[in-house]
C-alpha atoms as a PDB file:
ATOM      1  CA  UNK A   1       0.000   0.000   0.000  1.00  0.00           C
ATOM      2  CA  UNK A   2       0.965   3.399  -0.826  1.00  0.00           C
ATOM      3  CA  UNK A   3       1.138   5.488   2.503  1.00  0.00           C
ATOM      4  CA  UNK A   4       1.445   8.433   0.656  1.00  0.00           C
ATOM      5  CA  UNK A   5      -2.200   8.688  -0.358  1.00  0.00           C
ATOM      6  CA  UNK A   6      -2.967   8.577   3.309  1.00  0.00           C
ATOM      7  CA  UNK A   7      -0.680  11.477   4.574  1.00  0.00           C
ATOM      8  CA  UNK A   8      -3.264  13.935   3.514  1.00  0.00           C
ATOM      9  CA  UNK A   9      -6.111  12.209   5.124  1.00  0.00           C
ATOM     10  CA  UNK A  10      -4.141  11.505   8.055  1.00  0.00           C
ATOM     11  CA  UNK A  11      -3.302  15.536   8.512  1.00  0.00           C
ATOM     12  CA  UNK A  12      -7.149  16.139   8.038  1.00  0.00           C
ATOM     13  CA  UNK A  13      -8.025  13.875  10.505  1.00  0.00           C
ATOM     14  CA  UNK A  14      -5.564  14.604  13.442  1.00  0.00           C
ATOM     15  CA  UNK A  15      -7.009  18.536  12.760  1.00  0.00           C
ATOM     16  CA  UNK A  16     -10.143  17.399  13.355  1.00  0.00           C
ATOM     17  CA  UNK A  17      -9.653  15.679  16.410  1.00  0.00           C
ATOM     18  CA  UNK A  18      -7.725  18.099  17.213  1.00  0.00           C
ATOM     19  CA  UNK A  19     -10.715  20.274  16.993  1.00  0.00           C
ATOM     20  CA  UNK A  20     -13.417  18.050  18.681  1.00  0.00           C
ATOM     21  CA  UNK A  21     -11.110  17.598  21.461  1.00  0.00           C
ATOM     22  CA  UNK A  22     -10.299  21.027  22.142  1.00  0.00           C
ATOM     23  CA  UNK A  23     -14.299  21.943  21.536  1.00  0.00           C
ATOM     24  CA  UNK A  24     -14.929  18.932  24.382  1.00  0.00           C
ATOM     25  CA  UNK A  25     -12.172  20.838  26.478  1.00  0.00           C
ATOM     26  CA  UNK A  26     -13.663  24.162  26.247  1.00  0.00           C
ATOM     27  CA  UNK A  27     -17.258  23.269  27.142  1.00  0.00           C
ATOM     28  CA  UNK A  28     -15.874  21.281  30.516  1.00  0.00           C
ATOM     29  CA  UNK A  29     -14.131  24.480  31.458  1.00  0.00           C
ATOM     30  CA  UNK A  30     -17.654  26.328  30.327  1.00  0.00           C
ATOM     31  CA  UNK A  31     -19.261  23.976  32.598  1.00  0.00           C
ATOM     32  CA  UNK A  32     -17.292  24.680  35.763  1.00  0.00           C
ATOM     33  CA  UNK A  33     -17.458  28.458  35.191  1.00  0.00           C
ATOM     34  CA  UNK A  34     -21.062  27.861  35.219  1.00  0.00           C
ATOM     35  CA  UNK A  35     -21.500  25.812  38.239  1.00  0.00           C
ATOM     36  CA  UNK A  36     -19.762  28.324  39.952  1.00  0.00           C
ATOM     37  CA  UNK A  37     -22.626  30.970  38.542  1.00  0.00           C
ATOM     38  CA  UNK A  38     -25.426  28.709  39.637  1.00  0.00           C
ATOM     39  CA  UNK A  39     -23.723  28.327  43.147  1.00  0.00           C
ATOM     40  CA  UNK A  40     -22.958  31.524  43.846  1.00  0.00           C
ATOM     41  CA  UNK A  41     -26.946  32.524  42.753  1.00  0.00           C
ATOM     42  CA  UNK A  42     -28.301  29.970  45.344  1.00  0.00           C
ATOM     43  CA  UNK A  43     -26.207  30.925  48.164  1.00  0.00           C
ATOM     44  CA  UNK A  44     -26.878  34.968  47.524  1.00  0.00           C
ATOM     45  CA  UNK A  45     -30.972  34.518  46.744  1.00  0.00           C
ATOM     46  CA  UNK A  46     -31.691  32.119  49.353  1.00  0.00           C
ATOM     47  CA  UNK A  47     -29.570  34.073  52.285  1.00  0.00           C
ATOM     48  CA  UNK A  48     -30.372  36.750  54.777  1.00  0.00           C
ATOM     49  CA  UNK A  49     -31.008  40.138  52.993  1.00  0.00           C
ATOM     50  CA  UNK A  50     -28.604  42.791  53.064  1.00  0.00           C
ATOM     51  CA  UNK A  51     -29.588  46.807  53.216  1.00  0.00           C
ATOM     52  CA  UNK A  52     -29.644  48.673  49.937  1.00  0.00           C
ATOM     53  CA  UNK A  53     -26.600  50.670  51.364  1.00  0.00           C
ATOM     54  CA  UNK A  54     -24.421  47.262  51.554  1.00  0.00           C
ATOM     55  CA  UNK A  55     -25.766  46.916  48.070  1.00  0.00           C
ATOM     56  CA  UNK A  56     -24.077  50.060  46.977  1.00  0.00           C
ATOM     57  CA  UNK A  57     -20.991  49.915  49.133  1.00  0.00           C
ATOM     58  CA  UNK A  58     -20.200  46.669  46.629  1.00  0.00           C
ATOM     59  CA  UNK A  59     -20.930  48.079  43.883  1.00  0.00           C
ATOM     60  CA  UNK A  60     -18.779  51.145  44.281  1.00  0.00           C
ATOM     61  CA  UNK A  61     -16.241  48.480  45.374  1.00  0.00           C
ATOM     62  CA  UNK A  62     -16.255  47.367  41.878  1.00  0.00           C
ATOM     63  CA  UNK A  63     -18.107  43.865  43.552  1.00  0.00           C
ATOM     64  CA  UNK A  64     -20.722  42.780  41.547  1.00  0.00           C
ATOM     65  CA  UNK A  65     -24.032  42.849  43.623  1.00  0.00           C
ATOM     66  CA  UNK A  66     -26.158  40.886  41.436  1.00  0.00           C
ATOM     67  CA  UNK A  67     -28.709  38.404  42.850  1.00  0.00           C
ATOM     68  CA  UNK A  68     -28.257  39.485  46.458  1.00  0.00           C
ATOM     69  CA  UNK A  69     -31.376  39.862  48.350  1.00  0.00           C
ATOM     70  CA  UNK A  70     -32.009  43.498  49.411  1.00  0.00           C
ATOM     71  CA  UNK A  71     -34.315  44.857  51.894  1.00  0.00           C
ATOM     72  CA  UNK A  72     -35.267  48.938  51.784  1.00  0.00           C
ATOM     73  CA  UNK A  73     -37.835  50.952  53.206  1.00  0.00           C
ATOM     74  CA  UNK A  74     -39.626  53.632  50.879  1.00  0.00           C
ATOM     75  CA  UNK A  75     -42.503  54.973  49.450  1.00  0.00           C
ATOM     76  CA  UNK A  76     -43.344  54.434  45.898  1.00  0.00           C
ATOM     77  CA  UNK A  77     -43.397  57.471  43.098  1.00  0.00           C
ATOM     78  CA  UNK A  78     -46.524  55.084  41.391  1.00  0.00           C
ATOM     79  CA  UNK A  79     -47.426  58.485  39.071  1.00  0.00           C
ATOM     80  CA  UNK A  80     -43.670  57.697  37.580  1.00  0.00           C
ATOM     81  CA  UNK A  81     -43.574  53.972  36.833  1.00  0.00           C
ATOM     82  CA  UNK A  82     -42.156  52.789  33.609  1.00  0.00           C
ATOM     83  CA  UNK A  83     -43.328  49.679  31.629  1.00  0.00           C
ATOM     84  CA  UNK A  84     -41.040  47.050  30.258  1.00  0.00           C
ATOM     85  CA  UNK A  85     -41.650  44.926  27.678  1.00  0.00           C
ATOM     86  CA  UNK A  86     -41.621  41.173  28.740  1.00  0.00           C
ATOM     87  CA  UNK A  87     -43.479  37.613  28.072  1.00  0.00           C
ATOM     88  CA  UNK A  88     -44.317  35.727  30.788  1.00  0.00           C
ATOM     89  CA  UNK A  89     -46.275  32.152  30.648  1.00  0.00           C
ATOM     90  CA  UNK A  90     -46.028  33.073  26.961  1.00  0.00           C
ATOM     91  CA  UNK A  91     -48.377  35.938  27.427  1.00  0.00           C
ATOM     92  CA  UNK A  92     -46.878  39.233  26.621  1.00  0.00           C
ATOM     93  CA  UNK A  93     -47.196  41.873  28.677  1.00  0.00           C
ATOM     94  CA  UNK A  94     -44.931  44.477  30.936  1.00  0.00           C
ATOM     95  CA  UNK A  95     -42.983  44.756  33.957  1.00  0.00           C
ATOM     96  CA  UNK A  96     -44.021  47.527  36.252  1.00  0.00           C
ATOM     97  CA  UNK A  97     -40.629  49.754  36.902  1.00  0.00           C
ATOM     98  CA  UNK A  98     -41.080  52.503  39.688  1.00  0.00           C
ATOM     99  CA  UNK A  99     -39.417  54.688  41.292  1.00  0.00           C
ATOM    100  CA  UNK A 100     -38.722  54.028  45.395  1.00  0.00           C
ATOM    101  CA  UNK A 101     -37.758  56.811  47.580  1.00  0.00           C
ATOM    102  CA  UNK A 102     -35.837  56.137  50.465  1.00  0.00           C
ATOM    103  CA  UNK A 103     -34.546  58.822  53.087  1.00  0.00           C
ATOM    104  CA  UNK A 104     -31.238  59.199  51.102  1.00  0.00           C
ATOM    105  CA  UNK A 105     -31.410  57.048  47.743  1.00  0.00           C
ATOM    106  CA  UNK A 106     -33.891  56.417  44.524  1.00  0.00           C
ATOM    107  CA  UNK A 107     -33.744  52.867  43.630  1.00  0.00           C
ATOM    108  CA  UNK A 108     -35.986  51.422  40.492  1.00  0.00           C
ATOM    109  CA  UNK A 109     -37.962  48.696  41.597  1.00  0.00           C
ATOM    110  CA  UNK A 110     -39.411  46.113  39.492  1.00  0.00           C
ATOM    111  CA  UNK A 111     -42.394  45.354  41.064  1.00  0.00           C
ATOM    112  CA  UNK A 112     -43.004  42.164  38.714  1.00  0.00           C
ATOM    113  CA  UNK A 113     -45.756  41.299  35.765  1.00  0.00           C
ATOM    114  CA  UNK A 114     -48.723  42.736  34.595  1.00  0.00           C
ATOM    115  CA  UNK A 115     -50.548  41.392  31.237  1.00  0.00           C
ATOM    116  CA  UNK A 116     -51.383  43.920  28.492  1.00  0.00           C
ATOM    117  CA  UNK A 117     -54.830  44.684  29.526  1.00  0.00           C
ATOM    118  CA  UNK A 118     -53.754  45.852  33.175  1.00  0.00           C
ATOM    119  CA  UNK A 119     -50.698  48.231  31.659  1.00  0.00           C
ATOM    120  CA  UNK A 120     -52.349  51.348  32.576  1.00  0.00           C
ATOM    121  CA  UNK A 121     -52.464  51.859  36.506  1.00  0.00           C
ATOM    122  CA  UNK A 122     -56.128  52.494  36.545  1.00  0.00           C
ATOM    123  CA  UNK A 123     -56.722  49.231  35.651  1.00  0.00           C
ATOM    124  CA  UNK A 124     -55.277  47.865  39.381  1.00  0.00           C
ATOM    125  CA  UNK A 125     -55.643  50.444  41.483  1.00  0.00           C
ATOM    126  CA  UNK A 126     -55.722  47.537  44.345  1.00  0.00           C
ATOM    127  CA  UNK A 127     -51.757  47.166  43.854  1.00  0.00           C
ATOM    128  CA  UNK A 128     -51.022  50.343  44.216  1.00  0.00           C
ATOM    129  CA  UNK A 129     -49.788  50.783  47.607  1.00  0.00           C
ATOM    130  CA  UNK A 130     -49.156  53.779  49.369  1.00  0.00           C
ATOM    131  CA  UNK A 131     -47.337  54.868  51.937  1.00  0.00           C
ATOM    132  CA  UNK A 132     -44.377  53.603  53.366  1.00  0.00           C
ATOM    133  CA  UNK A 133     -43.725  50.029  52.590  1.00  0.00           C
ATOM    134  CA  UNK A 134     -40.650  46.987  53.051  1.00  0.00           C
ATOM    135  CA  UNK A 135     -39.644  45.531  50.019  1.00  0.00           C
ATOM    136  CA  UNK A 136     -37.395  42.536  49.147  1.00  0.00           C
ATOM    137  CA  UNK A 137     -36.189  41.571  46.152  1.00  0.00           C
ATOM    138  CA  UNK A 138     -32.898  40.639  44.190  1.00  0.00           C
ATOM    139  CA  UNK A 139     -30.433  43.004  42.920  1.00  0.00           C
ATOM    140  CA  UNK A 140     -30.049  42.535  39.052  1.00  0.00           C
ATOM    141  CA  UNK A 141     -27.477  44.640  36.903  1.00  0.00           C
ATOM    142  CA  UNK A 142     -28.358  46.056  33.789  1.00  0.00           C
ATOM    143  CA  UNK A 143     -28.200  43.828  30.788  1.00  0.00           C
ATOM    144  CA  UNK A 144     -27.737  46.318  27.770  1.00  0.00           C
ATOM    145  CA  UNK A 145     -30.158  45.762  24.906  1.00  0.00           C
ATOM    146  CA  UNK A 146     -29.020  43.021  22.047  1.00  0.00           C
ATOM    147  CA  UNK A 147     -28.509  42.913  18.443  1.00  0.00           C
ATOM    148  CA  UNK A 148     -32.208  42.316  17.670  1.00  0.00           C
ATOM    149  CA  UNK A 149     -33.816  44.705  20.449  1.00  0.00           C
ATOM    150  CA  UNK A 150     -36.341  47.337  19.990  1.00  0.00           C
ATOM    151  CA  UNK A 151     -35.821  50.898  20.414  1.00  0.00           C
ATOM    152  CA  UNK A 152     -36.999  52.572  23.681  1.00  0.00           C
ATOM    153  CA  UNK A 153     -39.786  54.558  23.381  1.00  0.00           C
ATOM    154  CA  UNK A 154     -39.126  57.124  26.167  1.00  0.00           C
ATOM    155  CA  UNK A 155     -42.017  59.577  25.113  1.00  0.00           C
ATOM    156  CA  UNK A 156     -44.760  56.503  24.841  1.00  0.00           C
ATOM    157  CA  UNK A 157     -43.175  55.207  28.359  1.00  0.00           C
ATOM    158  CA  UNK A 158     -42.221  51.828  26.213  1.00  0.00           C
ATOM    159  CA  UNK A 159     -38.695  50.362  27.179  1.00  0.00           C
ATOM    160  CA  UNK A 160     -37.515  47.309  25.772  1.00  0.00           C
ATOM    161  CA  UNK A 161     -34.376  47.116  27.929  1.00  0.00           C
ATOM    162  CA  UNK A 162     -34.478  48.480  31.724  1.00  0.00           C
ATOM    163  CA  UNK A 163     -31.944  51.756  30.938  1.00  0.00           C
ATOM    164  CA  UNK A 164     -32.175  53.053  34.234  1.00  0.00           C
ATOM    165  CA  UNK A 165     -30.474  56.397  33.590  1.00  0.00           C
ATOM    166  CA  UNK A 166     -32.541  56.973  30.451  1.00  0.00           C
ATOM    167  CA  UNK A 167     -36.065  55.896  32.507  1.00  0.00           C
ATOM    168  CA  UNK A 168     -34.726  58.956  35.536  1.00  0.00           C
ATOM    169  CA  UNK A 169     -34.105  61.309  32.982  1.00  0.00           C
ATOM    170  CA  UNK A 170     -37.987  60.695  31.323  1.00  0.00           C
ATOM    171  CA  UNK A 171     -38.654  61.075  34.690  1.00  0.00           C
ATOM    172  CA  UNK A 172     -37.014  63.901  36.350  1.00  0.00           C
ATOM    173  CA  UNK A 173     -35.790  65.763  33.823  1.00  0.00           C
ATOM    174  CA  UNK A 174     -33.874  68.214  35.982  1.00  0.00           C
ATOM    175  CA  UNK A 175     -33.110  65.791  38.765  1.00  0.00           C
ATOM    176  CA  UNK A 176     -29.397  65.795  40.328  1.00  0.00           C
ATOM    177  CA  UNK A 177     -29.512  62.289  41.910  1.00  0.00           C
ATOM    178  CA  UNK A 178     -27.978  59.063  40.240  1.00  0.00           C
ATOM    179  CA  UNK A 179     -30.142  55.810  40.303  1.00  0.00           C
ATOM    180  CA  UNK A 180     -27.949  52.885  41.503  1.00  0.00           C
ATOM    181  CA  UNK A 181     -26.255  50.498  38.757  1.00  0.00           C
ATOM    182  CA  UNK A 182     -28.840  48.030  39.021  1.00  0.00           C
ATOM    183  CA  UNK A 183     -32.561  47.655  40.226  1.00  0.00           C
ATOM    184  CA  UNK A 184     -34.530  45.522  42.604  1.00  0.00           C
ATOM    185  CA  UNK A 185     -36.550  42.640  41.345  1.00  0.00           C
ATOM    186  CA  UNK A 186     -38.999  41.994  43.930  1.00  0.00           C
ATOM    187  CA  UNK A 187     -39.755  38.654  44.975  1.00  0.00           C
ATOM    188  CA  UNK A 188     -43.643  36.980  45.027  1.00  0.00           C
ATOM    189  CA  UNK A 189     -46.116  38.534  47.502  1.00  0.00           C
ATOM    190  CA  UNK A 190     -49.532  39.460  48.726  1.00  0.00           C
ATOM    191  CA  UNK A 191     -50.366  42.397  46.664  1.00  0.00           C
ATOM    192  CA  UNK A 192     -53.660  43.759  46.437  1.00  0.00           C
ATOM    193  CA  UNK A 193     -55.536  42.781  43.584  1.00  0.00           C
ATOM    194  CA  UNK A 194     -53.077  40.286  42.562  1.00  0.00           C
ATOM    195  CA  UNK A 195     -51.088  42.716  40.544  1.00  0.00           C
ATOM    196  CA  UNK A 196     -48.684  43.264  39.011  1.00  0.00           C
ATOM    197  CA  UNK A 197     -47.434  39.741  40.156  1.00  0.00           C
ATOM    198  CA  UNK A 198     -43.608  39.919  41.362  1.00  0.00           C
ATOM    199  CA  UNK A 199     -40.979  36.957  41.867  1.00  0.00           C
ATOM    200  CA  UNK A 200     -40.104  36.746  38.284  1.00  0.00           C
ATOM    201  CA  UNK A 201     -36.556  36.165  38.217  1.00  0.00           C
ATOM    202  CA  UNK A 202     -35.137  33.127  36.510  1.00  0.00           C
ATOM    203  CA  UNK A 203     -33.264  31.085  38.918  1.00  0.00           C
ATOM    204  CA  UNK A 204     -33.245  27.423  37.200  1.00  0.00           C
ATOM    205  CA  UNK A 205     -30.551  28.563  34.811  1.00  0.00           C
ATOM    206  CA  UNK A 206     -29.915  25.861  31.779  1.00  0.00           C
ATOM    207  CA  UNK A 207     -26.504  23.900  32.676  1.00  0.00           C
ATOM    208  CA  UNK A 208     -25.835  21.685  29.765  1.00  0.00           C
ATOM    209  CA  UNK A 209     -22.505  21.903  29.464  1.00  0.00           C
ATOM    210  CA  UNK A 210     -21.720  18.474  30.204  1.00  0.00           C
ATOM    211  CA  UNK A 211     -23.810  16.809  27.572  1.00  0.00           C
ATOM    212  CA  UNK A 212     -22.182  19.171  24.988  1.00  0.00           C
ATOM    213  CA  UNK A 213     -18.918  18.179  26.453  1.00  0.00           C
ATOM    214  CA  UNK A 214     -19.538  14.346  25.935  1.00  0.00           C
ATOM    215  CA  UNK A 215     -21.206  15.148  22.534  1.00  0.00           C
ATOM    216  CA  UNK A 216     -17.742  16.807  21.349  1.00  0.00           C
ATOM    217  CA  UNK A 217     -15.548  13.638  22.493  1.00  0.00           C
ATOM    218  CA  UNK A 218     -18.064  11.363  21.122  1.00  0.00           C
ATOM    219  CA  UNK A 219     -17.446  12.759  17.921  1.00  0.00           C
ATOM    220  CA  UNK A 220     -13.719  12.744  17.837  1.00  0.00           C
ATOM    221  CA  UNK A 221     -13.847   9.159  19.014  1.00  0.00           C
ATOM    222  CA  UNK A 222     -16.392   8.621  16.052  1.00  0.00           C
ATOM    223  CA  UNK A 223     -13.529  10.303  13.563  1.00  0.00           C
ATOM    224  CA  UNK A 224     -10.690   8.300  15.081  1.00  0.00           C
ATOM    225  CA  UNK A 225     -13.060   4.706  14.259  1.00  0.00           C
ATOM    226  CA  UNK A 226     -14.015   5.868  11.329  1.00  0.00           C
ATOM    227  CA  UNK A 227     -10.262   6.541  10.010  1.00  0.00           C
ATOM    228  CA  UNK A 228      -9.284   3.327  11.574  1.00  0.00           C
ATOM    229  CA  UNK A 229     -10.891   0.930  10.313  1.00  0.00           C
ATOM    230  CA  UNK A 230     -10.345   3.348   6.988  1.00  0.00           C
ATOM    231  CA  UNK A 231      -7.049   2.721   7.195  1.00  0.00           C
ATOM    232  CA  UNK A 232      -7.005  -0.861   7.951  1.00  0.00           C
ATOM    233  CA  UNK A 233      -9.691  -1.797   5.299  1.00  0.00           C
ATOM    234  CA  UNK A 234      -6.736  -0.362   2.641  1.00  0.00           C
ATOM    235  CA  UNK A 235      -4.084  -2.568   3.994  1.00  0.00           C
ATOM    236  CA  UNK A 236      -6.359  -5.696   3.833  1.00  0.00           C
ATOM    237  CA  UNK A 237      -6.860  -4.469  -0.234  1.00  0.00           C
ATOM    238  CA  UNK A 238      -3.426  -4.635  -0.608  1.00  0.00           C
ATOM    239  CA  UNK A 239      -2.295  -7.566   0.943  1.00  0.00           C
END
């Protein structure tokens, strides 16, 4: 047998185990970043909560805050809320973004889902609690908008992505104050009326690393059988 005609499928080959292999490596190293994500996510939204002012002393730490419980103390601006765009259940609908004043901050608070038909406040007047009030819910930093994301609306108080500093300004036009860099999802409670309904963060986040891990190596071992018995099949022939 000529080995020379096999040189060039050999090459070919080793690349593309070569490839599969390092694809395989990459998602086990993906998969133990994101264990550590779904760790550190349980341990912060299932412990004690921590004051909105810890909240901010990370973040101006450069810590990243996200997912920690927070408990604050304010009274909601409900004449300023905002309305985010968002499907829940596979019903679309909005989240209900307002403003909370504490004695020395303004944090946004989303106060969770409402369907279309009970966007305008009118519609639940129930859930719109005045006064002073406690509120828990998890710190969550500002995901900018992606590649296929709507334009806020500002002017029709539509927002497609929560931009905090663009929601204050539509706001407050003159204010002085800085929102914190992130706002407060709160979690599921008794509201009046039922809405809007809060405790809509995703905690079950998708870990399938793993599986594409094994898929990757069980495609290089597929190649190296494959050019195997390739290879032995043409020395049989020339025997």
């Amino acid at each position: 047998m000529r080995t020379r005609g096999l040189r060039g499928l050999t090459a070919l080959t080793l690349i593309g185990l070569a490839i599969l292999i390092g694809l395989g490596v990459w998602q086990l190293n993906r998969l133990e970043w994101k264990q550590g994500v779904i760790a550190k996510i349980e341990e912060r939204s299932s412990g004690a909560p921590i004051t909105l002012d810890e909240a901010l002393a990370l973040s101006r730490k450069g810590d990243d805050p996200d997912y920690y419980r927070v408990r604050v103390e304010g009274r909601f601006d409900h004449a300023h809320e905002r309305h985010l765009y968002a499907i829940s259940d596979g019903k679309p609908g909005w989240h209900v973004i307002t403003p909370l004043r504490t004695q020395d901050e303004l944090v946004f608070v989303d106060r969770g889902f409402v369907p279309d038909s009970l966007k305008e406040p009118a519609s639940r007047l129930p859930g719109q609690i005045e006064g002073t009030v406690t509120v828990t819910g998890l710190v969550r930093k500002v995901e900018g908008p992606g590649p296929f994301t709507p334009d806020n609306e500002p002017e029709a108080n539509r927002w497609f992505w929560p931009d905090l500093y663009s929601m204050l300004e539509s706001i407050y036009p003159t204010a002085t104050i800085e929102p914190p860099p992130f706002f407060l999802e709160m979690e599921k409670s008794e509201v009046p009326g039922g809405w809007p309904e809060g405790g809509q963060t995703r905690l079950d986040i998708p870990n399938n690393h793993l599986q594409y891990a094994l898929t990757w190596f069980a495609l290089a071992l597929c190649l190296a059988v494959i050019y195997a018995v390739y290879v032995w099949s043409a020395y049989r022939k020339d025997e």
